[in-house]
Each structure stands twice: as structure tokens, then as C-alpha cells.
N, C-alpha and C. Protein backbone atom coordinates (compact mmCIF):
# COMPACT_ATOMS: atom_id res chain seq x y z
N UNK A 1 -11.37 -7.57 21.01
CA UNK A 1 -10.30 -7.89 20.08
C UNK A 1 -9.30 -8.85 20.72
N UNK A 2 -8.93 -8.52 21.81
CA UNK A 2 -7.80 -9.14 22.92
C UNK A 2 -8.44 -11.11 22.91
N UNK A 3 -10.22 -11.38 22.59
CA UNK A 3 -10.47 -12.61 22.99
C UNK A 3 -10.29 -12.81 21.74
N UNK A 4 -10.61 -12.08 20.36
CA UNK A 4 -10.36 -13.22 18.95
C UNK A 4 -8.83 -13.12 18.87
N UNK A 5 -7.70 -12.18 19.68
CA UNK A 5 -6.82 -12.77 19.05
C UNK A 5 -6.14 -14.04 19.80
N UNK A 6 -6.35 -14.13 21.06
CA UNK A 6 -6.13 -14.89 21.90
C UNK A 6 -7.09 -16.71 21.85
N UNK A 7 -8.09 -16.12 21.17
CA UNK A 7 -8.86 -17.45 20.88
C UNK A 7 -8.67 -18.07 19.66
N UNK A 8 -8.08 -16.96 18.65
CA UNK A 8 -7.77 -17.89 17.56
C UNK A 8 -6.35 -17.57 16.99
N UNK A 9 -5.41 -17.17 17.37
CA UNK A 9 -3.91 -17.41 17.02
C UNK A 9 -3.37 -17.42 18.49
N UNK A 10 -3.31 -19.04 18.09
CA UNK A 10 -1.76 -19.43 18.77
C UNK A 10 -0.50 -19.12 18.93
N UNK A 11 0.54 -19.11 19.61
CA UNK A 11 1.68 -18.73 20.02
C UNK A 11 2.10 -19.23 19.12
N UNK A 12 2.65 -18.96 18.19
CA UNK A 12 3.80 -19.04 17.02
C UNK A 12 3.26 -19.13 15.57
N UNK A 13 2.20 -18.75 15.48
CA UNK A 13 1.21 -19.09 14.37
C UNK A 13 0.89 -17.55 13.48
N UNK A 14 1.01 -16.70 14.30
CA UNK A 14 1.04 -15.06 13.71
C UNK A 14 1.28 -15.00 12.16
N UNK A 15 2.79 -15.24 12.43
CA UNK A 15 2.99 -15.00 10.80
C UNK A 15 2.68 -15.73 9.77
N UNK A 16 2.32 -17.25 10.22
CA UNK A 16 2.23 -17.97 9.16
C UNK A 16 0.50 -17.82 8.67
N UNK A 17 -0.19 -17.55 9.80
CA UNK A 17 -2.00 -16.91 9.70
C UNK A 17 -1.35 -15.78 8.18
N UNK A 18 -0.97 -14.65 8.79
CA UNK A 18 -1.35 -13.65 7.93
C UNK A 18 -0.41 -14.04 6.55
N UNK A 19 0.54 -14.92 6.07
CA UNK A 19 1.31 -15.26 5.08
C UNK A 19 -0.04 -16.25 4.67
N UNK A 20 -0.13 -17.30 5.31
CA UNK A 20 -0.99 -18.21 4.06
C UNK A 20 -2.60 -17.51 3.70
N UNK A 21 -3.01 -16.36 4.73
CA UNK A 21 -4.18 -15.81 4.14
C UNK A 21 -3.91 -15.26 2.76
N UNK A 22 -2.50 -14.66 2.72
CA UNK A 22 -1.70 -13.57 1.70
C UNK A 22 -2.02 -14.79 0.19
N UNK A 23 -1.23 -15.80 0.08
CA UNK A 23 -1.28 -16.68 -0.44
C UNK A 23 -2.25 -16.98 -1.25
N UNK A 24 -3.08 -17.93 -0.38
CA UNK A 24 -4.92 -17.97 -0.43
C UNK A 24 -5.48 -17.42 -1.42
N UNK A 25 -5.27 -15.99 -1.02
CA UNK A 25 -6.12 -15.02 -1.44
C UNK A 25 -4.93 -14.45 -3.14
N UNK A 26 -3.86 -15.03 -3.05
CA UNK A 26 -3.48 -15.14 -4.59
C UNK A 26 -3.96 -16.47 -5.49
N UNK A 27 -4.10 -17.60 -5.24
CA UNK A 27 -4.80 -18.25 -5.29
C UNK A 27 -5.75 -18.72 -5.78
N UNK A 28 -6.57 -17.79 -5.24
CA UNK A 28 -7.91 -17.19 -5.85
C UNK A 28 -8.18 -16.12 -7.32
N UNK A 29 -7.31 -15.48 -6.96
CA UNK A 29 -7.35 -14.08 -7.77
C UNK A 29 -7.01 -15.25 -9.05
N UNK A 30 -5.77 -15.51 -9.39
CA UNK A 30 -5.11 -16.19 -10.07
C UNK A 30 -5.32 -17.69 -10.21
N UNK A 31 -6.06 -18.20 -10.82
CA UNK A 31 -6.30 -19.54 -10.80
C UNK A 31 -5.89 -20.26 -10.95
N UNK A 32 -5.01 -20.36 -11.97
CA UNK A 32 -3.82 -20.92 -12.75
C UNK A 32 -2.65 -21.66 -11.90
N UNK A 33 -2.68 -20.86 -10.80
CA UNK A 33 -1.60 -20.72 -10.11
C UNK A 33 -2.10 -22.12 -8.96
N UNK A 34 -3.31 -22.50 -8.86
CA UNK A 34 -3.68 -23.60 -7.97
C UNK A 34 -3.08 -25.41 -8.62
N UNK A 35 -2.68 -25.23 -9.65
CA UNK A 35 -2.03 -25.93 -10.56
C UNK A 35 -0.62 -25.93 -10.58
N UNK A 36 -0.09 -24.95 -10.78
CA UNK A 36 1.49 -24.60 -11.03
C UNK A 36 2.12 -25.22 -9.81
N UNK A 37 2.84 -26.12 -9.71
CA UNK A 37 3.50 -26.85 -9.10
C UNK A 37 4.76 -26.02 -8.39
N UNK A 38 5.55 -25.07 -9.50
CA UNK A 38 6.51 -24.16 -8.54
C UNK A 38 5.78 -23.13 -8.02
N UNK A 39 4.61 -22.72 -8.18
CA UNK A 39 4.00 -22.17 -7.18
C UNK A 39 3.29 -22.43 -5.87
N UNK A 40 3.53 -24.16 -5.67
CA UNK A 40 3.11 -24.72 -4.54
C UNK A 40 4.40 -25.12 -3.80
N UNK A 41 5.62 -24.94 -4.65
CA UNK A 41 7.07 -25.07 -3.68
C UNK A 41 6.90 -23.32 -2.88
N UNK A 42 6.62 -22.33 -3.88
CA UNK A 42 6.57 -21.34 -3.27
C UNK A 42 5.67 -21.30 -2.20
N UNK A 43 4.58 -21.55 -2.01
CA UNK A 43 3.72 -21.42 -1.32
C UNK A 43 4.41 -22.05 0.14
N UNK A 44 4.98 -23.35 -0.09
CA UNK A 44 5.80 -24.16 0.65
C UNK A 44 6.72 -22.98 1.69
N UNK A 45 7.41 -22.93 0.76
CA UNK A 45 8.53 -22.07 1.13
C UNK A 45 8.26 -20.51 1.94
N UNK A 46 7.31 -20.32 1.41
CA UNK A 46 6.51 -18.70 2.25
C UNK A 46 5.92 -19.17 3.82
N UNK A 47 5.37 -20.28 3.87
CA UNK A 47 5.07 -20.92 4.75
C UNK A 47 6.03 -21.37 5.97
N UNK A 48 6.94 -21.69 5.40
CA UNK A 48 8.24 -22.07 6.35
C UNK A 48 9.07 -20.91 6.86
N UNK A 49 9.11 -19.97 6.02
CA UNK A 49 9.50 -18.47 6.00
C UNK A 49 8.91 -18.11 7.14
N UNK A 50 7.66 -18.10 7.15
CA UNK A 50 6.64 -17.32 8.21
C UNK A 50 7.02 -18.02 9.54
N UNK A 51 7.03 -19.33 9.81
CA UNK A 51 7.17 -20.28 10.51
C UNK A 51 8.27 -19.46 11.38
N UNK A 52 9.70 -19.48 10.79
CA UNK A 52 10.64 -19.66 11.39
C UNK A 52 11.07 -18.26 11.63
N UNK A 53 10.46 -17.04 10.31
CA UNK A 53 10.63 -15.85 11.12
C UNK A 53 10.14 -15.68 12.41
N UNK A 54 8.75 -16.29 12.65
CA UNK A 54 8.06 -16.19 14.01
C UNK A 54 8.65 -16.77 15.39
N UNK A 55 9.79 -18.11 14.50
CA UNK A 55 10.27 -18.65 16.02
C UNK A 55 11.74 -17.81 16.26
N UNK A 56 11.94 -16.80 15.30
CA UNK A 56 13.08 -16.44 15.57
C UNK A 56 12.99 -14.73 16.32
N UNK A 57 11.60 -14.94 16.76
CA UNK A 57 11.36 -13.59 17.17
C UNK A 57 10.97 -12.36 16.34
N UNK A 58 10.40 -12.25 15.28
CA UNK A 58 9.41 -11.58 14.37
C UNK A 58 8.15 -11.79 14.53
N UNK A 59 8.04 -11.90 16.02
CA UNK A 59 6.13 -11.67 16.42
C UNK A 59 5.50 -10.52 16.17
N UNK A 60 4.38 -10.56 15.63
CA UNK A 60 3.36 -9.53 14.70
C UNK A 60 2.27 -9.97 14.74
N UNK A 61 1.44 -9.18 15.10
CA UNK A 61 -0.03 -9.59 15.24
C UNK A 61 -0.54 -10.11 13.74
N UNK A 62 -1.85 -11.07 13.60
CA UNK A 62 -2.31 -11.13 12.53
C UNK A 62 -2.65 -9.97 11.49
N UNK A 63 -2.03 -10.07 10.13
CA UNK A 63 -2.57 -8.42 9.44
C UNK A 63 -2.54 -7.75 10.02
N UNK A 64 -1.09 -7.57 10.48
CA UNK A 64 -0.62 -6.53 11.10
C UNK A 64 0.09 -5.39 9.99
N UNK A 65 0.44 -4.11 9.67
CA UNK A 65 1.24 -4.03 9.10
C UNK A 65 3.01 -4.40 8.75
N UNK A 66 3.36 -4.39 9.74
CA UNK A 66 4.35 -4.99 9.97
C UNK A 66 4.29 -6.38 9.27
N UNK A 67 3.61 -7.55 10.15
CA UNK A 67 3.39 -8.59 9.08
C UNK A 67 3.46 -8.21 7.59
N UNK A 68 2.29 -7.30 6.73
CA UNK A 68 2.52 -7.77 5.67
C UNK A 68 3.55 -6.93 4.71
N UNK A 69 4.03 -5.70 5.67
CA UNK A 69 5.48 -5.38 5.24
C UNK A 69 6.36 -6.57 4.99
N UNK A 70 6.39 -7.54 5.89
CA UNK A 70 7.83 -8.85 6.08
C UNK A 70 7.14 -9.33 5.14
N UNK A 71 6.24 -9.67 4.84
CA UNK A 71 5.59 -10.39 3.48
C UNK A 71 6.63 -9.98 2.20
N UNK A 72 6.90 -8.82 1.99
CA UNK A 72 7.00 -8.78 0.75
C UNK A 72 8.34 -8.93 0.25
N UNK A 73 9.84 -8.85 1.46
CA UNK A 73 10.75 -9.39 0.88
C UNK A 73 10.44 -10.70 0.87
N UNK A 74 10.09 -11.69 2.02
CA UNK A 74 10.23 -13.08 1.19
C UNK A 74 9.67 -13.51 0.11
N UNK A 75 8.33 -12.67 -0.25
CA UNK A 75 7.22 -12.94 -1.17
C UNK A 75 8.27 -12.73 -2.63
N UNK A 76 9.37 -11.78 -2.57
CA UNK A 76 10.38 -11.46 -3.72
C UNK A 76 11.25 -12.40 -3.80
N UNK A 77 11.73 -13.09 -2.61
CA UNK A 77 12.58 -14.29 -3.08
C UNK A 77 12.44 -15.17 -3.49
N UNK A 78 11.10 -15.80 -2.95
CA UNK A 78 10.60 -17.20 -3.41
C UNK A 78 9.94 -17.16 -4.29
N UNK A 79 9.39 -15.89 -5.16
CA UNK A 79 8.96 -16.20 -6.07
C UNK A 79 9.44 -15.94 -7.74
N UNK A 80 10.84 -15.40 -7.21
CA UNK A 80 12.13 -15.41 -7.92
C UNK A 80 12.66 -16.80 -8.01
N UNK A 81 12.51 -17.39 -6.67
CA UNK A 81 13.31 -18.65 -7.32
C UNK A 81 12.45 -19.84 -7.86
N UNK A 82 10.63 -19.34 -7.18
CA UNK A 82 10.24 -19.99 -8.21
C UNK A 82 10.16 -20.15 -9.77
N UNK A 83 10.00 -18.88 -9.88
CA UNK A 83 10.09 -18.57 -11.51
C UNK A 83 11.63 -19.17 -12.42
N UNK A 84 12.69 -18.92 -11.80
CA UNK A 84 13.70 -19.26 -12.48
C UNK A 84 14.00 -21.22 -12.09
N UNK A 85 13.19 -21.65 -11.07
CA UNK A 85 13.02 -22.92 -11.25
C UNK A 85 12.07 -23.66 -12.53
N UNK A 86 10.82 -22.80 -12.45
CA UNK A 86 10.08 -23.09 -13.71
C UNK A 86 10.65 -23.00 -14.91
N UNK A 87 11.56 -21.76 -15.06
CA UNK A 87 12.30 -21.73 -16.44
C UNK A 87 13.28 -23.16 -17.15
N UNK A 88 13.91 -23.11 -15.52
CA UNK A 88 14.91 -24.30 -15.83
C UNK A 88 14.27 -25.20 -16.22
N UNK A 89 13.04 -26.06 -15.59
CA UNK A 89 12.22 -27.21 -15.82
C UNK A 89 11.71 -27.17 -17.23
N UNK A 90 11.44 -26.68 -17.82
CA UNK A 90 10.71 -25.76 -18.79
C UNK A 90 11.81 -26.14 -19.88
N UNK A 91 13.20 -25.84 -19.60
CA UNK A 91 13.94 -26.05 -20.61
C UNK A 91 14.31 -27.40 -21.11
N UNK A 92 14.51 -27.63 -19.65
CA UNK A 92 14.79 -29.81 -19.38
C UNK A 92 13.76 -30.45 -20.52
N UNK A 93 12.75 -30.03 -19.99
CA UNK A 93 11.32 -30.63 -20.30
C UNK A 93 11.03 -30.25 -22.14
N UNK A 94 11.46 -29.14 -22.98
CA UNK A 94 12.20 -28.62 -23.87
C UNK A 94 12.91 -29.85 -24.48
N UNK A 95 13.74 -30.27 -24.42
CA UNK A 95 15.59 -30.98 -24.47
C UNK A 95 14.70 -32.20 -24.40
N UNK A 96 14.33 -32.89 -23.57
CA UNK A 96 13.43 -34.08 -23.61
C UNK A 96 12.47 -34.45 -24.15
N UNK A 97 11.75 -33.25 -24.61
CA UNK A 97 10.64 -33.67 -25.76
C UNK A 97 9.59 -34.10 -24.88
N UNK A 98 9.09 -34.04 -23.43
CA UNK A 98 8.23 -34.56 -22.49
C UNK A 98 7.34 -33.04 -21.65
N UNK A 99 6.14 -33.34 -21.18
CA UNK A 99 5.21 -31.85 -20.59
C UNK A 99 5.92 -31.01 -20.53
N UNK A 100 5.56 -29.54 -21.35
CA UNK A 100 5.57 -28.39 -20.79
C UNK A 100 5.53 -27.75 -19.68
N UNK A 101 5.63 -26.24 -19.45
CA UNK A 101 5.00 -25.53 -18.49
C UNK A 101 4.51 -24.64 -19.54
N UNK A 102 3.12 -24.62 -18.95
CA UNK A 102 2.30 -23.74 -20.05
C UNK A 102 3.05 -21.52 -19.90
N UNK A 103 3.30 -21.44 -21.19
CA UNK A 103 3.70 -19.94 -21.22
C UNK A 103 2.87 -18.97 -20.11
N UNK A 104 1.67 -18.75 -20.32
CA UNK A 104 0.69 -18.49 -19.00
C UNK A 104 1.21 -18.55 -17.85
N UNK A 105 1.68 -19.98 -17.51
CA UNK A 105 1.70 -20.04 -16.22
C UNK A 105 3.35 -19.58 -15.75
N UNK A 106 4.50 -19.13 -16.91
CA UNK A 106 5.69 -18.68 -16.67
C UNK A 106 5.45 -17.06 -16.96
N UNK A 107 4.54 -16.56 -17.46
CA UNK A 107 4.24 -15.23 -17.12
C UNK A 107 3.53 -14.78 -16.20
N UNK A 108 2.55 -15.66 -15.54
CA UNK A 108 2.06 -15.40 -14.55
C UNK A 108 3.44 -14.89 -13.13
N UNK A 109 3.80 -16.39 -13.49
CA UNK A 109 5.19 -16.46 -12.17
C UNK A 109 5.75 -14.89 -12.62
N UNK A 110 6.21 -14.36 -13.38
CA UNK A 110 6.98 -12.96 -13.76
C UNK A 110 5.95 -11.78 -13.41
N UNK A 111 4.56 -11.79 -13.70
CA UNK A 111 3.62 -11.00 -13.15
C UNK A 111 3.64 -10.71 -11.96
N UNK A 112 3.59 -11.85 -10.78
CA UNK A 112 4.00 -11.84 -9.74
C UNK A 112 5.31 -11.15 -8.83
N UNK A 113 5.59 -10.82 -9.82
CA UNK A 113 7.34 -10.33 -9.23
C UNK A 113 8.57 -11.19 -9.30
N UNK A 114 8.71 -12.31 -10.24
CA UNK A 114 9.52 -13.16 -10.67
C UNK A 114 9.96 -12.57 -12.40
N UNK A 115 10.11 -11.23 -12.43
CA UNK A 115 10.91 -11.19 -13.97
C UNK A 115 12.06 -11.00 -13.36
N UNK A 116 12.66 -10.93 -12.28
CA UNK A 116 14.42 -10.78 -12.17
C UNK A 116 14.94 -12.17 -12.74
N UNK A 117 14.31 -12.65 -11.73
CA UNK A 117 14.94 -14.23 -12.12
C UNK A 117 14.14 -14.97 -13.66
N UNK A 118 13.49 -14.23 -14.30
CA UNK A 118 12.90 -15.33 -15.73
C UNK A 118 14.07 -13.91 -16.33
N UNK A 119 14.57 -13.39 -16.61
CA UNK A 119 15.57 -12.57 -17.16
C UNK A 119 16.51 -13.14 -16.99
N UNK A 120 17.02 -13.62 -15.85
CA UNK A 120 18.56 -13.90 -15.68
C UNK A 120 18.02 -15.58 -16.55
N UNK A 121 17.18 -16.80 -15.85
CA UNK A 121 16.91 -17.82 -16.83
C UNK A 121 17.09 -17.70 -17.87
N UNK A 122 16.20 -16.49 -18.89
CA UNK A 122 16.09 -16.87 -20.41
C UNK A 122 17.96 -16.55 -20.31
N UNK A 123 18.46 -15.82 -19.93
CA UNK A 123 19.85 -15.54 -20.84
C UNK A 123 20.92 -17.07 -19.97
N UNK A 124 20.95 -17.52 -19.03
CA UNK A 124 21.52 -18.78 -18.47
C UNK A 124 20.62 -19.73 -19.34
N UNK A 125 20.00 -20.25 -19.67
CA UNK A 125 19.43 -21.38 -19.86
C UNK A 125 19.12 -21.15 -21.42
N UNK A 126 19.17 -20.20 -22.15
CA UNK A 126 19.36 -19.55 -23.32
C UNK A 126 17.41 -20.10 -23.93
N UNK A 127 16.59 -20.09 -22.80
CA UNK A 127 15.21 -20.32 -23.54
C UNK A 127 14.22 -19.16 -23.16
N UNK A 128 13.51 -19.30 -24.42
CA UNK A 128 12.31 -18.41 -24.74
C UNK A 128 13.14 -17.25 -25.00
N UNK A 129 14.37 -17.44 -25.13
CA UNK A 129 14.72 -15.96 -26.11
C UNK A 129 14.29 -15.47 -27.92
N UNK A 130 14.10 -16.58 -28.29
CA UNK A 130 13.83 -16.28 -29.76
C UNK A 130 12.66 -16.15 -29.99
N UNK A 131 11.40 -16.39 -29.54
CA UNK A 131 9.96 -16.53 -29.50
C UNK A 131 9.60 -15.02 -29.27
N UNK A 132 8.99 -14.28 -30.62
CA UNK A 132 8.83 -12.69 -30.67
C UNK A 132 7.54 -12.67 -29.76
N UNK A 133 6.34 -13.65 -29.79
CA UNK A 133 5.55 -13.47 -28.99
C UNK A 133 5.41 -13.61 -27.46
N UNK A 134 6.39 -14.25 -27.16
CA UNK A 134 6.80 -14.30 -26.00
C UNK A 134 7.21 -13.53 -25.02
N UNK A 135 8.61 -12.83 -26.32
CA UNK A 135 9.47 -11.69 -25.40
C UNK A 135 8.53 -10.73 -25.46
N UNK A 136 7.33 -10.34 -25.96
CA UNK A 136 6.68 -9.21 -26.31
C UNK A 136 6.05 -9.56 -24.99
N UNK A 137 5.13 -10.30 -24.80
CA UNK A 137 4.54 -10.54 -23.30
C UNK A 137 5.48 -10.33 -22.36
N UNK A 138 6.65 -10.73 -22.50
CA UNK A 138 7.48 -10.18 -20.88
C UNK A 138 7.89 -8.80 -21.10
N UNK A 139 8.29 -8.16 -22.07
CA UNK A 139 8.22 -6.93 -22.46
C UNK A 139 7.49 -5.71 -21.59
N UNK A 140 6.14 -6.67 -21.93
CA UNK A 140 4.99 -6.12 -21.29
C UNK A 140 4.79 -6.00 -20.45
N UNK A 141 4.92 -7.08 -19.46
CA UNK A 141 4.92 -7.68 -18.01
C UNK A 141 5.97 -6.93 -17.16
N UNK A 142 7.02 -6.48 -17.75
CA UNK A 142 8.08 -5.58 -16.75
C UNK A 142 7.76 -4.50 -17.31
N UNK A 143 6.76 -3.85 -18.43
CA UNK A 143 6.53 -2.13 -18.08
C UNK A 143 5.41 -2.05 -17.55
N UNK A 144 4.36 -2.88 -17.61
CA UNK A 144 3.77 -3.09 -16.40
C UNK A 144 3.82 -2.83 -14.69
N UNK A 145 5.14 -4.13 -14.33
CA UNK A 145 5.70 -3.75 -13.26
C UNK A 145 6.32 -2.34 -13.27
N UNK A 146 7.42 -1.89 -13.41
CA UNK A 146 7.80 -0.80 -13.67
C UNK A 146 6.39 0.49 -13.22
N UNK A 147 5.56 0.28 -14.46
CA UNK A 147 4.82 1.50 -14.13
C UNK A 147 3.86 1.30 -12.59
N UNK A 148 3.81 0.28 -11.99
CA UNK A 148 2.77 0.04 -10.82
C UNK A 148 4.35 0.67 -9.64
N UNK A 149 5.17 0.24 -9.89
CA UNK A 149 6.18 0.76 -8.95
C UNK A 149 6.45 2.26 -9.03
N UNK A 150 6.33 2.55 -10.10
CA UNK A 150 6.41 4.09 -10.13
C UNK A 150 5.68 4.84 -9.15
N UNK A 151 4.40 4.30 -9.79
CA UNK A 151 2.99 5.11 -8.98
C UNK A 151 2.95 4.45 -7.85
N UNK A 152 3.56 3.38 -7.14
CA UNK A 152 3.61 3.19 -5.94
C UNK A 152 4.52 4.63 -5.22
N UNK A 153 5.68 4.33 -5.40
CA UNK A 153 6.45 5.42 -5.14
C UNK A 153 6.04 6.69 -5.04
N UNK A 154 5.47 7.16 -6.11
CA UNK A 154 4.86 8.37 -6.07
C UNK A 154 3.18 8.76 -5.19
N UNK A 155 2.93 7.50 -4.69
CA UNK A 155 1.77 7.63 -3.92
C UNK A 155 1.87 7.67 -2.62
N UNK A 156 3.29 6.88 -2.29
CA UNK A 156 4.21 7.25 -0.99
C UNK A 156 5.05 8.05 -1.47
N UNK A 157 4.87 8.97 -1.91
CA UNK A 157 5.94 10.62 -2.06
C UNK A 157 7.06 9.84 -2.03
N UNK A 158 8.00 9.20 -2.73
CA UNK A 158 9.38 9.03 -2.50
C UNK A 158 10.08 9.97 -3.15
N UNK A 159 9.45 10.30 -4.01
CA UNK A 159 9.95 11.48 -5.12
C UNK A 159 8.56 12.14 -5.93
């Protein structure tokens, strides 16, 4: 074990190995998302995350737990601010009468763990509030979340 980790992660490379595998492998799952442009700032941004946690002394072996514990607050920020970047664009793009962002790909971003920020968007940016089919999909999408957090919780006994 000591020669693959030594033969294939480099000194400062730890976190950003086990973040862009994390990535990758959403990526994949999610196809859509190889397209979505604020999901390649995110991707960006998770990347640089990893980078600089690592030079700031958050060394962690590859898929480590630890690693993909730290995964998941930044994985909540950036993909909060991706989502409420998409919203904004979304609205511009709205107002201008010029490309969309396909609905799909702004529920996807909220699937992901971006409904804080497409909540706070629709009510700042006052869009996709009136669209019944819409709000019904995000509706959905946070009792969704909701219920996977529950049974997370309850699968780690928190209560």
C-alpha cells in the first residue's frame, strides 16, 4: 500500500485526487451535468478548494475518510453558489429574451444540495416562482432531501 501511495500521489495532490475522483464520478452518474457550465465553475472551485486546503495543512490520504468528510462542507458551498448563480443567469437570460438554462439542469443543481440557495434566488430574483410545475418539482426535490437526511441521521443514531 505504502508503494501505490507513494508512487502515485504526490505531495500536495491528496485532496485534490480524492475531490476530482468525487466529482468524476458525479459526472457520470448525472450526465447533464457534463454540460452545465455552473457546474464546471463548481467543479473549478472544488478543485481549488482541495488544492489549497492541502497546502494549508489538511493532508489526508487518498479516500480517506477524513478526505471525504472535508468533501462535503465545500461540496455545500459551491454548489450553493452554483445553483444561485444559475438562477441569476437564468433570469438575465429571461429579461433578454436570449438561451436558457434548461429547468433539468436547475433542478439537478438543487438535487445536488443547492435548494438553499435556488430558495433564497427564486424569492431575490423573483423567478420561477409562478410556474406550478416547477415549484412542484422543487417541492419535491427538498422532501426528497429532507427525507434522505432523516434516514441519514437515523442510520447514524443521532436521534
Amino acid at each position: 500500500m505504502s508503494f501505490f501511495y507513494g508512487a502515485f500521489c504526490f505531495d500536495g495532490e491528496n485532496m485534490v485526487l480524492t475531490f476530482a475522483a468525487l466529482l468524476i464520478l458525479l459526472m457520470f452518474v448525472f450526465r447533464p451535468l457534463q454540460k452545465n457550465a455552473f457546474f464546471m465553475v463548481y467543479f473549478a472551485l472544488m478543485l481549488l478548494s482541495a488544492y489549497c486546503a492541502q497546502k494549508f495543512g489538511l493532508s489526508y490520504r487518498p479516500f480517506s475518510k477524513q478526505s471525504f468528510l472535508l468533501f462535503v462542507p465545500f461540496h455545500l458551498v459551491f454548489i450553493n453558489f452554483a445553483t444561485f448563480a444559475a438562477y441569476g443567469a437564468d433570469k438575465k437570460a429571461a429579461q433578454k429574451g436570449t438561451r436558457r438554462t434548461p429547468e433539468a439542469e436547475l433542478h439537478l443543481l438543487e438535487f445536488l444540495g443547492g435548494t438553499p440557495a435556488a430558495y433564497l434566488a427564486q424569492k431575490i430574483f423573483h423567478h420561477k416562482t409562478k410556474k406550478k410545475s416547477f415549484q412542484m418539482l422543487f417541492l419535491f426535490v427538498l422532501a426528497l432531501q429532507v427525507a434522505i437526511v432523516y434516514y441519514m441521521f437515523r442510520f447514524l443514531n443521532f436521534f
